[in-house]
C-alpha atoms as a PDB file:
ATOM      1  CA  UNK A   1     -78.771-177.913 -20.060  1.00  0.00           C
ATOM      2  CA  UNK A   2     -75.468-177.772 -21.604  1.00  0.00           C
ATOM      3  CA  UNK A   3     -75.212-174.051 -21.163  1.00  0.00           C
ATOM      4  CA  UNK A   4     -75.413-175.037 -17.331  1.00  0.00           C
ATOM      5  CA  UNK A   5     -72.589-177.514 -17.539  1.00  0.00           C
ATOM      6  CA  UNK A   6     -70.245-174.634 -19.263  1.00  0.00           C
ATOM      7  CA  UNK A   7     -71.020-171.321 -17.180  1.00  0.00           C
ATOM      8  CA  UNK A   8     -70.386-174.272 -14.101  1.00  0.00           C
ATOM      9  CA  UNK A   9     -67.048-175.464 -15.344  1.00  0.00           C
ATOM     10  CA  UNK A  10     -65.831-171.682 -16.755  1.00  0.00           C
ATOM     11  CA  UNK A  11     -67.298-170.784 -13.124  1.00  0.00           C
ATOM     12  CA  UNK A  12     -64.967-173.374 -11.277  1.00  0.00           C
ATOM     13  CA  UNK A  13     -62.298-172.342 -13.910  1.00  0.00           C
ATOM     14  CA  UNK A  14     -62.041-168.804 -12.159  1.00  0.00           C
ATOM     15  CA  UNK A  15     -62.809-170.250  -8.253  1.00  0.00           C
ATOM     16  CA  UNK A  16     -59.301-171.811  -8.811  1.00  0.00           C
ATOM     17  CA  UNK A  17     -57.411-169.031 -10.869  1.00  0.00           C
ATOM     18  CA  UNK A  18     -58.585-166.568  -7.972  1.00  0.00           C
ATOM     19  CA  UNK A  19     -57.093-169.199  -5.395  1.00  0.00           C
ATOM     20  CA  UNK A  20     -54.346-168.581  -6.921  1.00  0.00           C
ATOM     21  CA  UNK A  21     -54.630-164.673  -6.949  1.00  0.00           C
ATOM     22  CA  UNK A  22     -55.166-164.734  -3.807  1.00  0.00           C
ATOM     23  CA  UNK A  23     -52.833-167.423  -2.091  1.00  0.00           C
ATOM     24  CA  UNK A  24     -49.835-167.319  -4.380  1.00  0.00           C
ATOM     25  CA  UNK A  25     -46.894-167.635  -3.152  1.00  0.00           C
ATOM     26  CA  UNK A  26     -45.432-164.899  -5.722  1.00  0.00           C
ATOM     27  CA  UNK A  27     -46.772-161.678  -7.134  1.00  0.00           C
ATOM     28  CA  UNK A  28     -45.506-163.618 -10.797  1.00  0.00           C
ATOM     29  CA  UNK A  29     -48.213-166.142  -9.547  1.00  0.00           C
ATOM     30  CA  UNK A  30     -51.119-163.302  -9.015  1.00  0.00           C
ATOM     31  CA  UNK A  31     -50.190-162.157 -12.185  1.00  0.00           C
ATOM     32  CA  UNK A  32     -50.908-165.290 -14.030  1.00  0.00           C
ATOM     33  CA  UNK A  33     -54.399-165.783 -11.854  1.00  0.00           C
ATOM     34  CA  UNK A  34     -55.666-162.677 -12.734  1.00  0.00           C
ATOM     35  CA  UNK A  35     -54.802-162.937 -16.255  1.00  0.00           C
ATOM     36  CA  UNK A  36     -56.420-166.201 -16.602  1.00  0.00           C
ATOM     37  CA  UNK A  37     -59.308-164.603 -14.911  1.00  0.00           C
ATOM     38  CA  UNK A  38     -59.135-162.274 -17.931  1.00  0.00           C
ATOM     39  CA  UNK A  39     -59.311-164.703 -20.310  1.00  0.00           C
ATOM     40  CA  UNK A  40     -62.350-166.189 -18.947  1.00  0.00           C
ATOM     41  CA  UNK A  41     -64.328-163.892 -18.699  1.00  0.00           C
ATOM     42  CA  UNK A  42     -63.540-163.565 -22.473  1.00  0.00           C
ATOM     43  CA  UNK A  43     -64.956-167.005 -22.737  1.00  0.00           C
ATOM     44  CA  UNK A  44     -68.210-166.081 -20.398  1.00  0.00           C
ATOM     45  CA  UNK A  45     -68.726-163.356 -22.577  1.00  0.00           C
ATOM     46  CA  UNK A  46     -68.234-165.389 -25.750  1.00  0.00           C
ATOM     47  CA  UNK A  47     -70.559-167.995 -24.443  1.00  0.00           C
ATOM     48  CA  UNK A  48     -73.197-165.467 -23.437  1.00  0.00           C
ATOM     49  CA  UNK A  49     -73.027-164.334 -27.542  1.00  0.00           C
ATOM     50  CA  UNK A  50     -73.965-167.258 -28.439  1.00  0.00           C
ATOM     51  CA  UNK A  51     -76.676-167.946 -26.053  1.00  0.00           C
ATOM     52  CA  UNK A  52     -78.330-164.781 -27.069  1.00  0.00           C
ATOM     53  CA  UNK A  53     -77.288-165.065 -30.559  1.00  0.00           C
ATOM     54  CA  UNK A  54     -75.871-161.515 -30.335  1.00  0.00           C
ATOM     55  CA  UNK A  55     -73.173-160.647 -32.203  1.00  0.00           C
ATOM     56  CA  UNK A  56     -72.730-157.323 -29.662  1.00  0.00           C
ATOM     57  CA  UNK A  57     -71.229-159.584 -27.479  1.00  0.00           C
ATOM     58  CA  UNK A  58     -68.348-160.611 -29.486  1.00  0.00           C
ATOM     59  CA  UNK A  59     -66.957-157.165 -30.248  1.00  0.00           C
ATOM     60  CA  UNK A  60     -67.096-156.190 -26.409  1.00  0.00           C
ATOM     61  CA  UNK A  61     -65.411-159.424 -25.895  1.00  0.00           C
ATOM     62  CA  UNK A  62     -62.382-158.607 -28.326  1.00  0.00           C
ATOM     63  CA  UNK A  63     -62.221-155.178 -26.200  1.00  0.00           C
ATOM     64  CA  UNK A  64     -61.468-156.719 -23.123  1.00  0.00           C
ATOM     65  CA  UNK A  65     -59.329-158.774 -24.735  1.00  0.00           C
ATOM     66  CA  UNK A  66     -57.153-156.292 -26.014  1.00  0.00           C
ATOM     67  CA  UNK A  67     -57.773-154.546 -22.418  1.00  0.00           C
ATOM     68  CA  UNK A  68     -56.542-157.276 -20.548  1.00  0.00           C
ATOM     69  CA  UNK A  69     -53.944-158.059 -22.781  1.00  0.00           C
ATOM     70  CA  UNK A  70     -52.466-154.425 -21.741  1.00  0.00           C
ATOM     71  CA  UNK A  71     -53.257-154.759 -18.008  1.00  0.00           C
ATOM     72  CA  UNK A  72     -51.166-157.997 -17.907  1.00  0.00           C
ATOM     73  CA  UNK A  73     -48.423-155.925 -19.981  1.00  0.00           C
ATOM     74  CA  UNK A  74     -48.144-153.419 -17.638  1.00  0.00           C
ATOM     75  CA  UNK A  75     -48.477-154.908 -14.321  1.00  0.00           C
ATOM     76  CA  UNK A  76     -45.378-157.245 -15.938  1.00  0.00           C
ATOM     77  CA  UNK A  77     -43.818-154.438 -16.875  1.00  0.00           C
ATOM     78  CA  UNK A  78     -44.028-152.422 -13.459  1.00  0.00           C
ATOM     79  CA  UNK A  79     -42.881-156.081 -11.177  1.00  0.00           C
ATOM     80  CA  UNK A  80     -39.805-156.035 -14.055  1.00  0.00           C
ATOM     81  CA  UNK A  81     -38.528-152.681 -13.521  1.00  0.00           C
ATOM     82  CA  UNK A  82     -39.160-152.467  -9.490  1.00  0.00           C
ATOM     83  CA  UNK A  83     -36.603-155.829  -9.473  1.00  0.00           C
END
């Protein structure tokens, strides 16, 4: 049951950041949505590690960590140098 309540509220979590990916008013605003997208689908997977009690899960999570981490880094850093 309390599973349930987490996937819902990490699931509303990224209904709202993509709101914001999509409707923002700036591309500095997409930027942020997507990478707190990013970041929970960190969390989903983390969750999902320890609902399975795998510990798999945890080292594909600190991939797309570091993955994300560099999408958000260059995305930045392309919107910086086309000002």
């Amino acid at each position: 049951m309390s599973m349930t309540i987490v996937f819902a509220l990490i699931g509303v979590g990224i209904l709202l950041s993509a709101l914001r990916l999509f409707k923002g008013p700036s591309t500095m605003d997409r930027i942020v949505g997507i990478d707190t997208i990013n970041m929970m689908v960190v969390g989903v997977i983390g969750v999902l590690a320890v609902y399975f009690k795998n510990g798999l899960y945890l080292d594909i999570a600190i991939v797309y960590a570091v993955l994300a981490f560099l999408e958000t880094v260059v995305i930045a850093r392309y919107m910086e140098g086309r000002q």
